[in-house]
Protein backbone atom coordinates (compact mmCIF):
# COMPACT_ATOMS: atom_id res chain seq x y z
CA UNK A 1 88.40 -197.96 -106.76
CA UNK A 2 90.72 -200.00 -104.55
CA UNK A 3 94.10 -199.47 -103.67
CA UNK A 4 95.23 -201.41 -106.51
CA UNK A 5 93.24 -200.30 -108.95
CA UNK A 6 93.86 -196.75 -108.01
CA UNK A 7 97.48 -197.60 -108.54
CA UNK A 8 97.01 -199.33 -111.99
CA UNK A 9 95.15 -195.86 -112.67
CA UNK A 10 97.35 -193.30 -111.98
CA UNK A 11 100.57 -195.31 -112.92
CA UNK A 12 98.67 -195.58 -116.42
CA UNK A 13 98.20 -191.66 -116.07
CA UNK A 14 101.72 -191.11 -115.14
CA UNK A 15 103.16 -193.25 -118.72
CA UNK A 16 100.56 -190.62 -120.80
CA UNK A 17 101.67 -187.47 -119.72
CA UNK A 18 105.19 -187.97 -118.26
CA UNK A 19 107.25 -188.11 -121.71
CA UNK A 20 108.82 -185.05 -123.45
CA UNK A 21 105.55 -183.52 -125.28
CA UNK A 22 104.51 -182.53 -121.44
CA UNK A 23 107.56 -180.23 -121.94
CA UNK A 24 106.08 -178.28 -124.89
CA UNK A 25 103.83 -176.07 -122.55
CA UNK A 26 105.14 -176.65 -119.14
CA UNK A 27 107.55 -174.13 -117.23
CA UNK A 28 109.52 -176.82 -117.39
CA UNK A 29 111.19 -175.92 -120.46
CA UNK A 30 113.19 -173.06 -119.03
CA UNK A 31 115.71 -174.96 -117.76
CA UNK A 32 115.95 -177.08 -120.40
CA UNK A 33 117.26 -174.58 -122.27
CA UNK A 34 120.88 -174.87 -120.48
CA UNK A 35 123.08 -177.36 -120.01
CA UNK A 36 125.30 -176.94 -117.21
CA UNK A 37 123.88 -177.84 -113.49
CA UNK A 38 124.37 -174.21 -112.10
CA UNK A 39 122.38 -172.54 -115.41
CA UNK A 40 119.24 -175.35 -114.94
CA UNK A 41 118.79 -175.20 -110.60
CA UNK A 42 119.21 -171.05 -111.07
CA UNK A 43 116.70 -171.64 -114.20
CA UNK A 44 114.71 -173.67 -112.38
CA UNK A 45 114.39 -172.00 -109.56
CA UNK A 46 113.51 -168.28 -110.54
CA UNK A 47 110.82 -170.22 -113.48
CA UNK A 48 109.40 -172.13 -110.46
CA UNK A 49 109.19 -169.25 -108.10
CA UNK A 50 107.15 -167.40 -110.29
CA UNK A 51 104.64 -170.35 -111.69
CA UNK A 52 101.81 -169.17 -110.36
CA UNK A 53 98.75 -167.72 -112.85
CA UNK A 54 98.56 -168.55 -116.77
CA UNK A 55 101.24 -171.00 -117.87
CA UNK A 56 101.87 -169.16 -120.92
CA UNK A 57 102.45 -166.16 -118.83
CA UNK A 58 104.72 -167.88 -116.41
CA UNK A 59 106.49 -169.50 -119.92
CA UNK A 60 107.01 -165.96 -121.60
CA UNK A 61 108.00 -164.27 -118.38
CA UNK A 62 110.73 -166.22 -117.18
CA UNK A 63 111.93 -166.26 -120.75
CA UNK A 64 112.02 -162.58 -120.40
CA UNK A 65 114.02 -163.53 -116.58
CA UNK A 66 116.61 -165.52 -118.78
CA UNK A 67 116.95 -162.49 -121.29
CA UNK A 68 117.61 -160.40 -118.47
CA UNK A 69 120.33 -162.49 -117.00
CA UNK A 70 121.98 -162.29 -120.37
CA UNK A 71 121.20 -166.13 -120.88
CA UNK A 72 123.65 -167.25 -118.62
CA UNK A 73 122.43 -166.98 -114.97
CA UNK A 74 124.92 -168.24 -112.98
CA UNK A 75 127.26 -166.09 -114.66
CA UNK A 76 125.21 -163.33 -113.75
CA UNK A 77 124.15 -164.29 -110.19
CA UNK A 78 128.05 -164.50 -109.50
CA UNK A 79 129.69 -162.24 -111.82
CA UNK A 80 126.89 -158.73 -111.91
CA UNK A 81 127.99 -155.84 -110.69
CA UNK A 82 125.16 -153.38 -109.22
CA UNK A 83 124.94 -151.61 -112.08
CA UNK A 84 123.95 -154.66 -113.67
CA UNK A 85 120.71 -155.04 -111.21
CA UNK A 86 119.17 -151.69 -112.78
CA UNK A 87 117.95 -153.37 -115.63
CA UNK A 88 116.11 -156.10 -113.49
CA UNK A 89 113.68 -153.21 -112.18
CA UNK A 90 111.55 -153.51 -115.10
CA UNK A 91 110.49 -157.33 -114.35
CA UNK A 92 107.10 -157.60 -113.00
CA UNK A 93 105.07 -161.03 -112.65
CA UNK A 94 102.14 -160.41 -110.40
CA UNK A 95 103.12 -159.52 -107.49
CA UNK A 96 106.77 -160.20 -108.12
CA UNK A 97 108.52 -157.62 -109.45
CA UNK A 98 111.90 -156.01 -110.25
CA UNK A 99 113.10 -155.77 -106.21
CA UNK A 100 112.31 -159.09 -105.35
CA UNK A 101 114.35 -160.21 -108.78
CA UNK A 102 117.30 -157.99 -107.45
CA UNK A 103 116.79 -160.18 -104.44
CA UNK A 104 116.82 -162.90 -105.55
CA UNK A 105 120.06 -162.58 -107.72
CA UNK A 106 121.78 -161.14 -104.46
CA UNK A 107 120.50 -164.24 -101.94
CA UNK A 108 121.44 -166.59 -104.63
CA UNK A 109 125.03 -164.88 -105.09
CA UNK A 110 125.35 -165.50 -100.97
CA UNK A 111 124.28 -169.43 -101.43
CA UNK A 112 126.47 -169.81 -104.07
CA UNK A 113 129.53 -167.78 -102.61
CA UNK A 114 129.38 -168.94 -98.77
CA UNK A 115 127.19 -172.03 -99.12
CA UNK A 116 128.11 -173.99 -101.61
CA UNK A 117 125.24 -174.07 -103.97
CA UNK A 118 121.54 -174.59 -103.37
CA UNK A 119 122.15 -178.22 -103.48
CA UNK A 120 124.09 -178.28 -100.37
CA UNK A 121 121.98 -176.27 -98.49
CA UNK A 122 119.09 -178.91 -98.89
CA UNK A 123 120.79 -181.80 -98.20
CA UNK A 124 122.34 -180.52 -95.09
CA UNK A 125 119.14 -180.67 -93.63
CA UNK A 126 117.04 -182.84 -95.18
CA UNK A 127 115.31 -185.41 -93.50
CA UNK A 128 115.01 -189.68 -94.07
CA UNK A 129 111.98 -189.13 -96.27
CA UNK A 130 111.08 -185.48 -96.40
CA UNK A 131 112.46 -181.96 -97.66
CA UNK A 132 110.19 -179.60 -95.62
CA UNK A 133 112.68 -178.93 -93.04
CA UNK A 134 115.06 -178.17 -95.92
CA UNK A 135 113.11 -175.94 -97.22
CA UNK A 136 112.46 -173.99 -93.96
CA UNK A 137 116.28 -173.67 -93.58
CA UNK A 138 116.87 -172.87 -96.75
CA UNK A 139 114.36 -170.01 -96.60
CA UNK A 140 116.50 -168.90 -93.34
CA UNK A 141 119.62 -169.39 -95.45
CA UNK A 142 118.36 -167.77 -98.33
CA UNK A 143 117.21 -164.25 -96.36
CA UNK A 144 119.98 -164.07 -94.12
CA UNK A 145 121.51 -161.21 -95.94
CA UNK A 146 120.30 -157.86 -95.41
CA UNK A 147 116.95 -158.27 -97.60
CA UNK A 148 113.41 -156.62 -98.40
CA UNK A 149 110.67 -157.81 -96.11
CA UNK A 150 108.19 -158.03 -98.96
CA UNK A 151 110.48 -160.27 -100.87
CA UNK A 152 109.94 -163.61 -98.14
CA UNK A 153 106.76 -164.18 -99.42
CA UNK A 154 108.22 -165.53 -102.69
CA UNK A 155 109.87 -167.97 -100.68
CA UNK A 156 107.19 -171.01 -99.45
CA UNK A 157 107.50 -172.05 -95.62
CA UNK A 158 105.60 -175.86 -94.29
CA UNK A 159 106.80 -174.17 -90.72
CA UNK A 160 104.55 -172.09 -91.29
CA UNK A 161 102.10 -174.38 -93.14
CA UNK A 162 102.66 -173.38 -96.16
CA UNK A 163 102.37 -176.26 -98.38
CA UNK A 164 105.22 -174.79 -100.68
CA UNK A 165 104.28 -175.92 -103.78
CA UNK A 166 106.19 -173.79 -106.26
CA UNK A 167 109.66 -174.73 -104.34
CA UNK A 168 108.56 -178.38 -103.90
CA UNK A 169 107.96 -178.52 -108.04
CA UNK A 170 111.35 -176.77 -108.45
CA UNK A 171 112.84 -179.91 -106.11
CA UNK A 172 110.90 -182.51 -108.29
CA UNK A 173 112.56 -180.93 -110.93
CA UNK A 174 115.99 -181.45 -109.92
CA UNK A 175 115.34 -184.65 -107.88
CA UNK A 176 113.84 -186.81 -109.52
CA UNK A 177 115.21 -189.17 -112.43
CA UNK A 178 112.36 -190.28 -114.90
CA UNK A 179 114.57 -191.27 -118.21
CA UNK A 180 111.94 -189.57 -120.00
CA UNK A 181 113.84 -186.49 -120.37
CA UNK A 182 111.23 -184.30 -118.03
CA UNK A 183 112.85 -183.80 -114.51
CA UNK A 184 116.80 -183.42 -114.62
CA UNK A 185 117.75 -185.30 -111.39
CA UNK A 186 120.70 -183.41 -111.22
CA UNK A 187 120.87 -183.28 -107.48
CA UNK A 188 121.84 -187.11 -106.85
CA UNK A 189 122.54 -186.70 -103.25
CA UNK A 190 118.98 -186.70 -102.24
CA UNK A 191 116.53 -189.16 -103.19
CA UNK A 192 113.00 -188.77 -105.17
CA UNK A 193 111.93 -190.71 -101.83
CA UNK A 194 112.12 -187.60 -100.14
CA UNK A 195 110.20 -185.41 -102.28
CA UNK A 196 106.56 -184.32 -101.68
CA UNK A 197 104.16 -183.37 -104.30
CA UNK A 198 103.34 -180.31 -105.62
CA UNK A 199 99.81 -179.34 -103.97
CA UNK A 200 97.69 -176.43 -105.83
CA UNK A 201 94.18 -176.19 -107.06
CA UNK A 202 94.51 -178.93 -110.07
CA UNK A 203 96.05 -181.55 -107.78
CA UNK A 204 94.47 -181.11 -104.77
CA UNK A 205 91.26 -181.62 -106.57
CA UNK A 206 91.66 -184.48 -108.22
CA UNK A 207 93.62 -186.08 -105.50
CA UNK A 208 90.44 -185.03 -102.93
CA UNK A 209 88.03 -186.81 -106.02
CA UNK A 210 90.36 -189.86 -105.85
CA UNK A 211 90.30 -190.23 -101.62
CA UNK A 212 94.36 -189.56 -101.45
CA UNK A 213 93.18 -186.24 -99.75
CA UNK A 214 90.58 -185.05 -97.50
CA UNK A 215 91.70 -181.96 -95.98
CA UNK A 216 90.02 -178.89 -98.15
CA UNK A 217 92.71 -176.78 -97.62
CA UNK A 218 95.74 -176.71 -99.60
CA UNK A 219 98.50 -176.09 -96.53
CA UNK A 220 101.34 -178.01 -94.94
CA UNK A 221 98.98 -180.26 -92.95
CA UNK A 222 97.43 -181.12 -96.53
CA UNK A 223 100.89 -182.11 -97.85
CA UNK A 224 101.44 -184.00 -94.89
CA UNK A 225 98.15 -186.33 -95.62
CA UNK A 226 98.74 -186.42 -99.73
CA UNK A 227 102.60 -187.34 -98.93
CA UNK A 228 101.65 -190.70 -96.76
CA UNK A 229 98.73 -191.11 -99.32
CA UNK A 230 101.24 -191.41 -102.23
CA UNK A 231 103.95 -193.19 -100.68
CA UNK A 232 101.21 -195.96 -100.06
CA UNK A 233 101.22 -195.84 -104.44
CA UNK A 234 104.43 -195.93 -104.85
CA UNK A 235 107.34 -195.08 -101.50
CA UNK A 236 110.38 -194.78 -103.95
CA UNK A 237 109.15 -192.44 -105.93
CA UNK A 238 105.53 -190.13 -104.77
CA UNK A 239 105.76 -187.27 -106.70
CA UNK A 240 105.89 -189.33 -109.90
CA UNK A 241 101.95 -189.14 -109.86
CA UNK A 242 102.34 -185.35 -109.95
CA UNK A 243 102.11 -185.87 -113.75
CA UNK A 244 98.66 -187.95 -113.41
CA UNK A 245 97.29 -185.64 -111.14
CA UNK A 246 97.84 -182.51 -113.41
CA UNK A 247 97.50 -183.87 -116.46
CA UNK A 248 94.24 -185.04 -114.78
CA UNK A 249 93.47 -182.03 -113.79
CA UNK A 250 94.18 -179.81 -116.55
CA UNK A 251 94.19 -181.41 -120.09
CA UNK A 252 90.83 -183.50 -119.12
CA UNK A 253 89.03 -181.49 -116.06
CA UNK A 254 88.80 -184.64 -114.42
């Protein structure tokens, strides 16, 4: 395929599977269980961090996240007292377990108290057409509390070429605008022109079968090559062939 007709491809791909039914067994539909912007980028961000494994796993154990937070996590992130955290202990997904959640809830207490909100920390360093640097700082942000060492590997870093892909899903999520009532684009201060594209096993595959990417491993200097590949498809919004990709990937082992 040419350039064009790769395009014409994948932007077919992208109509089929970005629409409201890709909701039904996505991670996705966490957050879309709240309403208010707080409740969705703390939803979104705790489901995203641990989608990694079975999706129905990753489905029925951040449910169990949101149960724990009492349904209302920013509430909880800003309101718990310590005895609060002991019932968080029992959580375990993979390696991610009840002390990284207690973690979490504390580093997301100290962006929300002295930081104004995830939101603000990755725009204050974002970049004209990438995140990654936002993402590095807001790692640095995120464990500059007092913090367990084990926890910063729940936390992807392209510094340290990680490609990230769990955090740069949770920024599709809550960057981009698709008025198909998938991604929120709550956070309207950065652009879906910044945003790279998830990169894990599914997409990398396809994307390496469809010449957007020939690096074999799935790391920062990966995302690098897929980024200017997609921006070539479409430079105002990349990550919109995230959908094809997966849906690619998954629901026809393409």
């Amino acid at each position: 395929m040419n350039t064009n007709e790769l395009k014409s491809f994948l932007d077919a791909k992208v109509e089929q599977y970005n629409n409201p039914k890709f909701i039904e067994s996505d991670p996705i539909q966490i957050p879309h269980q709240f309403s208010k912007k707080e409740d969705i980028e703390i939803a979104g961000f705790l489901t995203a961090t641990i989608a990694w494994g079975n999706r129905k796993s990753i489905i029925k154990n951040a449910n169990r996240m949101m149960q724990l937070l009492d349904h209302a996590p920013h509430d909880f992130v800003l309101n718990h007292l310590e005895s609060d955290l002991e019932k968080l202990t029992s959580f375990v997904h993979r390696t991610f377990n009840g002390l990284d959640f207690i973690q979490f809830i504390k580093s997301l207490n100290h962006i929300y108290t002295n930081h104004n909100g995830m939101e603000a920390v990755f725009v204050k360093h974002a970049e004209k057409d990438s995140l990654q640097q936002s993402i590095h700082k807001f790692k640095s942000v995120f464990f500059e509390i007092e913090h367990l060492s084990r926890t910063q590997k729940h936390v992807g870093d392209p510094l340290k070429n990680s490609a990230a892909k769990r955090i740069n899903m949770f920024l599709r999520w809550m960057i981009r605008t698709d008025n198909c009532g998938v991604d929120f684009g709550i956070w309207d201060s950065l652009s879906p022109a910044q945003l790279s594209c998830p990169l894990d096993v599914h997409s990398g595959n396809v994307a390496r079968k469809l010449g957007l990417l020939k690096r074999k491993q799935n790391d920062a200097k990966a995302l690098r090559e897929f980024d200017i590949s997609l921006r070539q498809l479409d430079s105002n919004d990349p990550v919109k062939y995230d959908f094809a990709l997966f849906g690619l990937g998954v629901f026809e082992s393409f």
